[in-house]
Protein backbone atom coordinates (compact mmCIF):
# COMPACT_ATOMS: atom_id res chain seq x y z
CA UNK A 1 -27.37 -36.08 2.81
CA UNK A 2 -27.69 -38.20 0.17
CA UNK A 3 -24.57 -38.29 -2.81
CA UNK A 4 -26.50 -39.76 -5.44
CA UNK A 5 -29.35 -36.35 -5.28
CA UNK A 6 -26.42 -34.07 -4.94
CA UNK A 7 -25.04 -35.32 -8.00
CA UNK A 8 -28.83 -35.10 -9.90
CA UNK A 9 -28.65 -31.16 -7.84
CA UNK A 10 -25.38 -30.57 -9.78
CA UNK A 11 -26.26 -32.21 -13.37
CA UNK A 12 -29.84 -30.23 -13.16
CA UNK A 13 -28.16 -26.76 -12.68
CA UNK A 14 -25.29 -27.74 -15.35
CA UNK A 15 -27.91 -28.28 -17.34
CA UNK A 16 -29.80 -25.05 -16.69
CA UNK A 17 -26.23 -23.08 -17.84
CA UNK A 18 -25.88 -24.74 -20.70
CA UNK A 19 -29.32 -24.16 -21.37
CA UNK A 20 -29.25 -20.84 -22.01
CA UNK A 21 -26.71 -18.40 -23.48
CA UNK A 22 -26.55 -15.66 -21.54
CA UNK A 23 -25.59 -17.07 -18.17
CA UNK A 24 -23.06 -19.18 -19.73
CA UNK A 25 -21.51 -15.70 -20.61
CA UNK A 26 -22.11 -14.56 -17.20
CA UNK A 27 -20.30 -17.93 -15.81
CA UNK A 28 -17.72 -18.38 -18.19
CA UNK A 29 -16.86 -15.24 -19.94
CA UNK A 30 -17.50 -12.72 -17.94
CA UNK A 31 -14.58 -14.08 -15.66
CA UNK A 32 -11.74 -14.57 -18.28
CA UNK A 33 -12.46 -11.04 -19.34
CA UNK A 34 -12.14 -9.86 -15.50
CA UNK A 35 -8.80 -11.91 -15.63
CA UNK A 36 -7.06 -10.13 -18.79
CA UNK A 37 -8.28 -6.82 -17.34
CA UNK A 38 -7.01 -6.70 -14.00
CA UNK A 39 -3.75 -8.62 -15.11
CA UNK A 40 -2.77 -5.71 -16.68
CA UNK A 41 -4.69 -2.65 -15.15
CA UNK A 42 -4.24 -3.97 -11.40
CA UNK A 43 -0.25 -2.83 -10.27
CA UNK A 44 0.65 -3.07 -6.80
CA UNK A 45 3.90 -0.85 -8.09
CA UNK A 46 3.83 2.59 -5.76
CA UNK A 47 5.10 5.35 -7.24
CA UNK A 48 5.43 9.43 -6.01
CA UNK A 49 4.07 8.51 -2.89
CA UNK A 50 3.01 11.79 -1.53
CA UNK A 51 5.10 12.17 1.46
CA UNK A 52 5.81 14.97 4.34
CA UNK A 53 8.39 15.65 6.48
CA UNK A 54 9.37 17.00 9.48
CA UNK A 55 12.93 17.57 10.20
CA UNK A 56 14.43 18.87 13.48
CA UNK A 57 17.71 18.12 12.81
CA UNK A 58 18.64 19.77 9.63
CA UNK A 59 21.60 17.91 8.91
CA UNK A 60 23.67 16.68 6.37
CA UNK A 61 23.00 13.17 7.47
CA UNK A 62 19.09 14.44 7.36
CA UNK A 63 19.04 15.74 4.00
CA UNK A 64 20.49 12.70 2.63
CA UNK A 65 17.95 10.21 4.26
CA UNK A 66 15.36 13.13 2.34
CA UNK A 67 17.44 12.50 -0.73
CA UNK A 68 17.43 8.68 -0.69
CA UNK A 69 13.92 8.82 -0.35
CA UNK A 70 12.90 11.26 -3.17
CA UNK A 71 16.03 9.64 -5.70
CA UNK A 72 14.11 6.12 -5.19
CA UNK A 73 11.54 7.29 -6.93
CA UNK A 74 9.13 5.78 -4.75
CA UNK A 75 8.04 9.04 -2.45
CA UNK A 76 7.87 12.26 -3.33
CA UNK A 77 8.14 15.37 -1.11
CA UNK A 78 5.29 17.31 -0.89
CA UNK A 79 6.79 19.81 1.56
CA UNK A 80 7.92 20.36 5.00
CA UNK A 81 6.53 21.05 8.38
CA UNK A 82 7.89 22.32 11.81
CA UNK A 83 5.71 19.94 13.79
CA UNK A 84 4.32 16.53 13.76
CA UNK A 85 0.96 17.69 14.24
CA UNK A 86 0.75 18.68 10.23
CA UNK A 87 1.78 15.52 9.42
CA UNK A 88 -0.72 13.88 11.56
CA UNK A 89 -3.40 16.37 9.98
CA UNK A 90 -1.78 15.53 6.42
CA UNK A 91 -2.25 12.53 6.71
CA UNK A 92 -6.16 12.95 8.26
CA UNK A 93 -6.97 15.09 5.05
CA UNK A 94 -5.54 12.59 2.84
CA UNK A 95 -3.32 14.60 1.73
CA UNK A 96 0.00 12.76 2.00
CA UNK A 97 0.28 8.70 2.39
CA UNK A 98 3.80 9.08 4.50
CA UNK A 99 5.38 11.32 7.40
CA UNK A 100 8.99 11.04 8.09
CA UNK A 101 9.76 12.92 11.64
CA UNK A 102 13.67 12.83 12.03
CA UNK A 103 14.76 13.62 15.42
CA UNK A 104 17.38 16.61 16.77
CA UNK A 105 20.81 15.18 17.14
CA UNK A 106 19.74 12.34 14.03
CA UNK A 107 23.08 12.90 12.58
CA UNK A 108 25.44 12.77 15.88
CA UNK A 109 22.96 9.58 17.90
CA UNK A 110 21.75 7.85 14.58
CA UNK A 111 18.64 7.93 16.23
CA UNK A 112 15.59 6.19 15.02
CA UNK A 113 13.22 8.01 12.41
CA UNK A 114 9.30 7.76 12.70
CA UNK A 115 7.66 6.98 10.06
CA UNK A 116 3.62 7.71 10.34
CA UNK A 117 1.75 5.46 6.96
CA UNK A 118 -1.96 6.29 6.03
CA UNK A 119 -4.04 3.33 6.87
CA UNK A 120 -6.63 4.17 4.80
CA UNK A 121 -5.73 2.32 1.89
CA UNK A 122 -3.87 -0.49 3.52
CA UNK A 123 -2.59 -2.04 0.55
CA UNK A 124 -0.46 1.40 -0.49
CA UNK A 125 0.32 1.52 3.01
CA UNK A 126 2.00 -1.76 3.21
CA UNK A 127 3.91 -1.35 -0.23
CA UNK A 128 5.46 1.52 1.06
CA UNK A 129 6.05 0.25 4.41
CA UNK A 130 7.93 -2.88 2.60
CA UNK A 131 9.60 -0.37 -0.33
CA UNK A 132 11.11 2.51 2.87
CA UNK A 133 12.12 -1.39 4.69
CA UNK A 134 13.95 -2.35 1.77
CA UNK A 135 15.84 1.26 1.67
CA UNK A 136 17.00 1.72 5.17
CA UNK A 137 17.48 -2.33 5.00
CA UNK A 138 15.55 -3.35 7.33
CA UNK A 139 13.76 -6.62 8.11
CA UNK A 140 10.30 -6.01 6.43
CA UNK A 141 7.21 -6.05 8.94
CA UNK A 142 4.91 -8.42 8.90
CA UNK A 143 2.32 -8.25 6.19
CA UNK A 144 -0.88 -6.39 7.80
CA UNK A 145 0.94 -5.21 10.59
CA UNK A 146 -0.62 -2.41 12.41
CA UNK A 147 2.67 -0.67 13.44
CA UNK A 148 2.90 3.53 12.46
CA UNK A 149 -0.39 3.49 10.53
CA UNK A 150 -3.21 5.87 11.60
């Protein structure tokens, strides 16, 4: 391949854009406008994430987990269910993003919570994933990860 036609390839189609107004707004316009749009309408903020829970402990040490999660303004309850099975279908229907399944005996074994994310928008998935990591203080997953989302 030859540099010296590459170059003429390049200066012919620079000259072709400048050449006629429209695609130069098409090239160079249309893109800055994209930019101040989506700088301010694009937010990868979550808020009221619609969540559902299922809690077979019913504890104090229960409800406050619940409570942490709804105060942080970051998940909201939808409601509760007796078995994981609604979550799972919850979560099928799109109808909540998050399931939180706390465990008989949570209170007295501090026993591990599961947490069940919608993959189908993976980027609200992972914000929440990172958001319920930063509240329980835990080291945040990997981005992408595929762990708890169905």
């Amino acid at each position: 391949m030859n540099p010296r036609r590459v170059f003429e390839m390049v200066r012919k189609e620079f000259r072709q854009i400048f050449r006629d107004p429209r695609l130069r707004g098409v090239i160079f316009v249309a893109p800055i406008i994209q930019l101040l749009a989506f700088g301010y309408a694009v937010s990868t903020d979550v808020r009221n994430v619609s969540t559902l829970v299922v809690d077979h402990d019913r504890s104090r040490a229960s409800r406050e987990l619940i409570e942490a999660f709804t105060a942080s303004g970051y998940f909201r309850v939808l409601g509760y269910a007796d078995r994981p099975a609604d979550i799972v279908r919850a979560l099928d229907h799109g109808e909540a993003v998050l399931g939180i399944v706390i465990p008989s005996g949570f209170e007295k074994e501090s026993s591990q919570v599961q947490l069940l994310f919608d993959g189908t928008n993976s980027n609200l998935a992972n914000v929440a994933e990172r958001a319920v990591a930063r509240m329980v203080r835990l080291p945040a997953p990997p981005i992408g990860s595929p762990v708890n989302k169905i």
